[in-house]
Structures are given as structure tokens and as C-alpha cells.
N, C-alpha and C. Protein backbone atom coordinates (compact mmCIF):
# COMPACT_ATOMS: atom_id res chain seq x y z
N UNK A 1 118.33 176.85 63.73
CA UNK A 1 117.04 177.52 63.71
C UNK A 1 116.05 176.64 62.95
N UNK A 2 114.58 176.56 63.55
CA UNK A 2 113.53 175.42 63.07
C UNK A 2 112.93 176.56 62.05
N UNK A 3 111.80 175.73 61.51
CA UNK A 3 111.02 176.73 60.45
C UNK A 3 109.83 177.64 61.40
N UNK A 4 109.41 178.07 61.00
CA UNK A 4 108.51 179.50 61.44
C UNK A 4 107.72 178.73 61.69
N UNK A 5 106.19 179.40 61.81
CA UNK A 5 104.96 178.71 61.65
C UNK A 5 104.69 179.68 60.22
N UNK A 6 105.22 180.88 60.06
CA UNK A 6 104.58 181.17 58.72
C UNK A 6 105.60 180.13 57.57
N UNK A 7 106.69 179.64 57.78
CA UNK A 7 107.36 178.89 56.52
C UNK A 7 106.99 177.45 56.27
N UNK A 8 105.73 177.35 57.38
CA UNK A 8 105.20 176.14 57.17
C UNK A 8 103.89 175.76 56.18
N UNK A 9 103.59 177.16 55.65
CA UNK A 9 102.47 177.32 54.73
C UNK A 9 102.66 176.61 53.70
N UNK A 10 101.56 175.51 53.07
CA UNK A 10 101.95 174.61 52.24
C UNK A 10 102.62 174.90 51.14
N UNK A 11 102.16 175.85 50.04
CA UNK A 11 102.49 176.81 49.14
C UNK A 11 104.11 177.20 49.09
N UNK A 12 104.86 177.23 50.39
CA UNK A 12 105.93 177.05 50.35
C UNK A 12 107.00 176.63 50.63
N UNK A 13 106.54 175.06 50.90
CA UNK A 13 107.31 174.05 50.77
C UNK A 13 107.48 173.32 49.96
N UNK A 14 108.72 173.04 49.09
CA UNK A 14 109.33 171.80 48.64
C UNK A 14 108.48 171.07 47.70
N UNK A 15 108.22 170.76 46.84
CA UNK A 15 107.03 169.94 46.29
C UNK A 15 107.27 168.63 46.97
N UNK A 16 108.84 168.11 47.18
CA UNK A 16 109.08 166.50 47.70
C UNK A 16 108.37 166.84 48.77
N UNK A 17 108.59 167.51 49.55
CA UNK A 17 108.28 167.83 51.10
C UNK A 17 106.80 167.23 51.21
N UNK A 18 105.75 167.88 50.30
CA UNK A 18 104.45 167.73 50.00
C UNK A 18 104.72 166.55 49.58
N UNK A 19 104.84 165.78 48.93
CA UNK A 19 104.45 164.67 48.64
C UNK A 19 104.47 163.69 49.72
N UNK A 20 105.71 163.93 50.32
CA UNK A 20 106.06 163.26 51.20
C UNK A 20 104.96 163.25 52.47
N UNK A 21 104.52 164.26 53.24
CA UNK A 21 104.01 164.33 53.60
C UNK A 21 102.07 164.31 53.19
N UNK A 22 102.46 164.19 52.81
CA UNK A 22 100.85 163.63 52.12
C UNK A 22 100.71 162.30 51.83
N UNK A 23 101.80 161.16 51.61
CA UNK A 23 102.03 160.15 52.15
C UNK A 23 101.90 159.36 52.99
N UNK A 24 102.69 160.19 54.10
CA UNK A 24 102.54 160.00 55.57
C UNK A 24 101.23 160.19 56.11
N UNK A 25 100.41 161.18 56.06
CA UNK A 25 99.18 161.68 55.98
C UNK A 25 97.74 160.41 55.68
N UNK A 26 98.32 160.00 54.37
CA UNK A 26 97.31 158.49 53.82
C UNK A 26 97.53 157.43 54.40
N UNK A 27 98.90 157.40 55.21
CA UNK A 27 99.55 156.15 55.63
C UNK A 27 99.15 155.82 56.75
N UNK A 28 99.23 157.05 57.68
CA UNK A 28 98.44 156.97 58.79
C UNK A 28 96.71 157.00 58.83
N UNK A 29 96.03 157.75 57.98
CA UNK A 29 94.82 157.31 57.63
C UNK A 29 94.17 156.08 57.76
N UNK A 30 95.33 155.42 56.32
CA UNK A 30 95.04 153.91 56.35
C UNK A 30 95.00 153.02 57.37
N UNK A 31 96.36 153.02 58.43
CA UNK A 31 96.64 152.55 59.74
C UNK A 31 95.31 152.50 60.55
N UNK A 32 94.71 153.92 60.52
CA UNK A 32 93.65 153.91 62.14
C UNK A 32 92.21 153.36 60.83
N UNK A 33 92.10 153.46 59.90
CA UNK A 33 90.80 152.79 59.15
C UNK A 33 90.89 151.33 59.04
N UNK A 34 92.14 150.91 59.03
CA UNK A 34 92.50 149.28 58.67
C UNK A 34 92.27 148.45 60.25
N UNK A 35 92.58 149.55 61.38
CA UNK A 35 92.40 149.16 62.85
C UNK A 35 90.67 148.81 63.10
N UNK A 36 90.49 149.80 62.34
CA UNK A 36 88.77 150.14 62.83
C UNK A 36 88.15 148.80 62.32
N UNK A 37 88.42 148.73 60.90
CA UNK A 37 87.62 147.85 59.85
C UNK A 37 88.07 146.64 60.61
N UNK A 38 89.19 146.10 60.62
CA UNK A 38 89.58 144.99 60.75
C UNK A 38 89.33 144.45 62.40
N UNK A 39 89.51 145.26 63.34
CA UNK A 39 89.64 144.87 64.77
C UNK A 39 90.74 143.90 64.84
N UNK A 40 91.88 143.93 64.51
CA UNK A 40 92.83 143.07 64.58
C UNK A 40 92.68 142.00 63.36
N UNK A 41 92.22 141.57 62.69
CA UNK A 41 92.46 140.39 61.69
C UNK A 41 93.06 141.32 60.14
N UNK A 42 93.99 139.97 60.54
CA UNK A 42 95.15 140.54 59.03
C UNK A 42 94.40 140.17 57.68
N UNK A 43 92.85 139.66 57.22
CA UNK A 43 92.54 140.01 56.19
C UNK A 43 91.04 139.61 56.59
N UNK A 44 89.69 139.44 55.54
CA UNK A 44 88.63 139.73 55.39
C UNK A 44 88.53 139.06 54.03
N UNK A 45 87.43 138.01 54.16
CA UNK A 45 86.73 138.05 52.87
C UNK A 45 84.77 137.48 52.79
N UNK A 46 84.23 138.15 51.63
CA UNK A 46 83.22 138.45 51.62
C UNK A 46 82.79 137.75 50.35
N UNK A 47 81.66 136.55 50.28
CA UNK A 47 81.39 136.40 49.34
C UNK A 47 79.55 136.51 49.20
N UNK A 48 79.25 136.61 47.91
CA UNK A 48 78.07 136.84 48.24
C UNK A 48 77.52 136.34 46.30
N UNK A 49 76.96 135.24 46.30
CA UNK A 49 76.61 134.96 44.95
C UNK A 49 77.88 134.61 44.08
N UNK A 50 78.21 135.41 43.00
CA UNK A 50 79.49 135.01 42.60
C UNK A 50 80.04 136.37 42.15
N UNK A 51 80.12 137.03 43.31
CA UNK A 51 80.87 138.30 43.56
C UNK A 51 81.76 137.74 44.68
N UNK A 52 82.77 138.03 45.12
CA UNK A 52 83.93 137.33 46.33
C UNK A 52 85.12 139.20 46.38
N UNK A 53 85.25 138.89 47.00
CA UNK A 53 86.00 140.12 47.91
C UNK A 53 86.70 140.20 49.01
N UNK A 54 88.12 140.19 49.00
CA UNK A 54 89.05 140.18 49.89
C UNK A 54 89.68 141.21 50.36
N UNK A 55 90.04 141.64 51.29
CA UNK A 55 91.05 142.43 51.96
C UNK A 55 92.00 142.28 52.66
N UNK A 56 93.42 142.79 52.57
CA UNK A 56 94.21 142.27 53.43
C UNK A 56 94.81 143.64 54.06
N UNK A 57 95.09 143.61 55.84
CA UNK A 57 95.70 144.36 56.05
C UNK A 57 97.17 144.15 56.22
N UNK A 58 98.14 145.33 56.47
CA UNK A 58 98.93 145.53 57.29
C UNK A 58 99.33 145.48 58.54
N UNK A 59 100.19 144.61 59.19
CA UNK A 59 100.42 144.29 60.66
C UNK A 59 101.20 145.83 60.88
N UNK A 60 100.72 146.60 62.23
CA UNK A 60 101.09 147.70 63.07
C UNK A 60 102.64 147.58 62.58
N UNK A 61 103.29 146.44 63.07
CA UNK A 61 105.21 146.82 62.67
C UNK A 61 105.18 147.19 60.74
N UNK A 62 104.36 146.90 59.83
CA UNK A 62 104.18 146.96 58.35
C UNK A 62 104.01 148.49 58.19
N UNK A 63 102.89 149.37 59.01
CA UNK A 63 102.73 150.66 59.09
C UNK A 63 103.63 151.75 59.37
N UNK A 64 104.31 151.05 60.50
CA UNK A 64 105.47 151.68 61.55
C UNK A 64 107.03 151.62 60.32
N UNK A 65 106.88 150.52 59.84
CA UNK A 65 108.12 150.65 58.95
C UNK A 65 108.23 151.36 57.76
N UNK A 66 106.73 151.58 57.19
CA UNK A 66 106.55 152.47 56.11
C UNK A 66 106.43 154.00 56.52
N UNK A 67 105.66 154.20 57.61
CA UNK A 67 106.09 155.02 58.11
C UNK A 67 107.49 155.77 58.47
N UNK A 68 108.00 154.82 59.15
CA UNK A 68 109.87 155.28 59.25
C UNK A 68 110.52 155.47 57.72
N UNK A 69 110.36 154.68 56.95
CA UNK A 69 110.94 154.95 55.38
C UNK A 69 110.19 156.06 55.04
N UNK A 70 109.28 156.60 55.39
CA UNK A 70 108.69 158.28 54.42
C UNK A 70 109.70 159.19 55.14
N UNK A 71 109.68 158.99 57.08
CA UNK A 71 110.23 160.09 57.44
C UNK A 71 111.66 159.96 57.17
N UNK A 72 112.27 159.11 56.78
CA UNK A 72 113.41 159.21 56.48
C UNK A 72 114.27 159.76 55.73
N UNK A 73 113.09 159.73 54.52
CA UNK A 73 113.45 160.20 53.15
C UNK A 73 113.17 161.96 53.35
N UNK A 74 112.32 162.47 54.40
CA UNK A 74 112.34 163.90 54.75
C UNK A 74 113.30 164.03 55.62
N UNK A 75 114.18 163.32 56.16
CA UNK A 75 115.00 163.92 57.37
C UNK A 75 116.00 164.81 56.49
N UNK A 76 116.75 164.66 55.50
CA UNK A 76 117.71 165.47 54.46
C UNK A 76 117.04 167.50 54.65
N UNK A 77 115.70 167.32 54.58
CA UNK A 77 115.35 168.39 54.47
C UNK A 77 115.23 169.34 55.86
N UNK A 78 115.78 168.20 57.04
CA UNK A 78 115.90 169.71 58.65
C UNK A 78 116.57 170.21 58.70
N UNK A 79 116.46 171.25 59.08
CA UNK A 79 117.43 172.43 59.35
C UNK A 79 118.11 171.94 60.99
N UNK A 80 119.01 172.09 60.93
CA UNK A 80 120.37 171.73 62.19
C UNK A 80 120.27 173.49 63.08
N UNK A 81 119.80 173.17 63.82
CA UNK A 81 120.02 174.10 64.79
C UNK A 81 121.37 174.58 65.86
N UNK A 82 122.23 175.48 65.93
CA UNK A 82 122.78 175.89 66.83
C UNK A 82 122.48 175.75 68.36
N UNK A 83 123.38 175.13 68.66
CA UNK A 83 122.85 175.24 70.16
C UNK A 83 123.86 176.03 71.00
């Protein structure tokens, strides 16, 4: 048996659960903002007087793998269903 939609109310899940997923949440954030900003280039820099400013992103497989290591660390917490 999966969780409800009412046992999915934040309030009562897990604090790891929350973290975890709020993780995942920034991670993917970051992913589609780092896509946007960057248009494909793995870093950025900006100088202007003697202020200088760099950015570096994450390559898509860098996202995808951090990604897989959050959900991983939540898989302990599914419930196994009967079939």
C-alpha cells in the first residue's frame, strides 16, 4: 500500500524525508536556472574594473547523479506494496 494524498501533507512527514526532498527540489531548480543562464557553457566569467566574477556550472550527467544520490537515500523510506 502507497501513501494517501492526505499522508503526504508536509507536517507529516519524516523530517529526513523533508530535507531530502527539499534538496531535490533546489537541485532541480538549480539544473533548469544553470540551463537558462548558461545555454550550455560549463562556466562564465565577468570582469568589469577590478571586480572579476566567475561561475561554473554542472554538466546534465553532474545533476542527474546528484540527483540519483538524494533519491536514493529516500528509497529506505517506500512502502512495498502487496501485489
Amino acid at each position: 500500500m502507497g501513501y494517501t494524498d492526505d499522508e503526504w501533507e508536509v507536517d507529516t512527514l519524516p523530517a529526513a524525508i523533508q530535507r531530502k526532498v527539499g534538496q531535490l527540489a533546489a537541485l532541480y531548480y538549480q539544473r533548469d536556472a544553470a540551463e537558462l543562464a548558461a545555454a550550455g557553457l560549463s562556466s562564465v566569467s565577468y570582469k568589469e574594473g577590478d571586480v572579476q566574477q566567475s561561475e561554473s556550472y554542472l554538466s546534465p550527467a553532474d545533476y542527474q547523479d546528484k540527483a540519483d544520490r538524494l533519491l536514493a537515500a529516500l528509497a529506505r523510506y517506500r512502502r512495498c506494496s502487496a501485489l
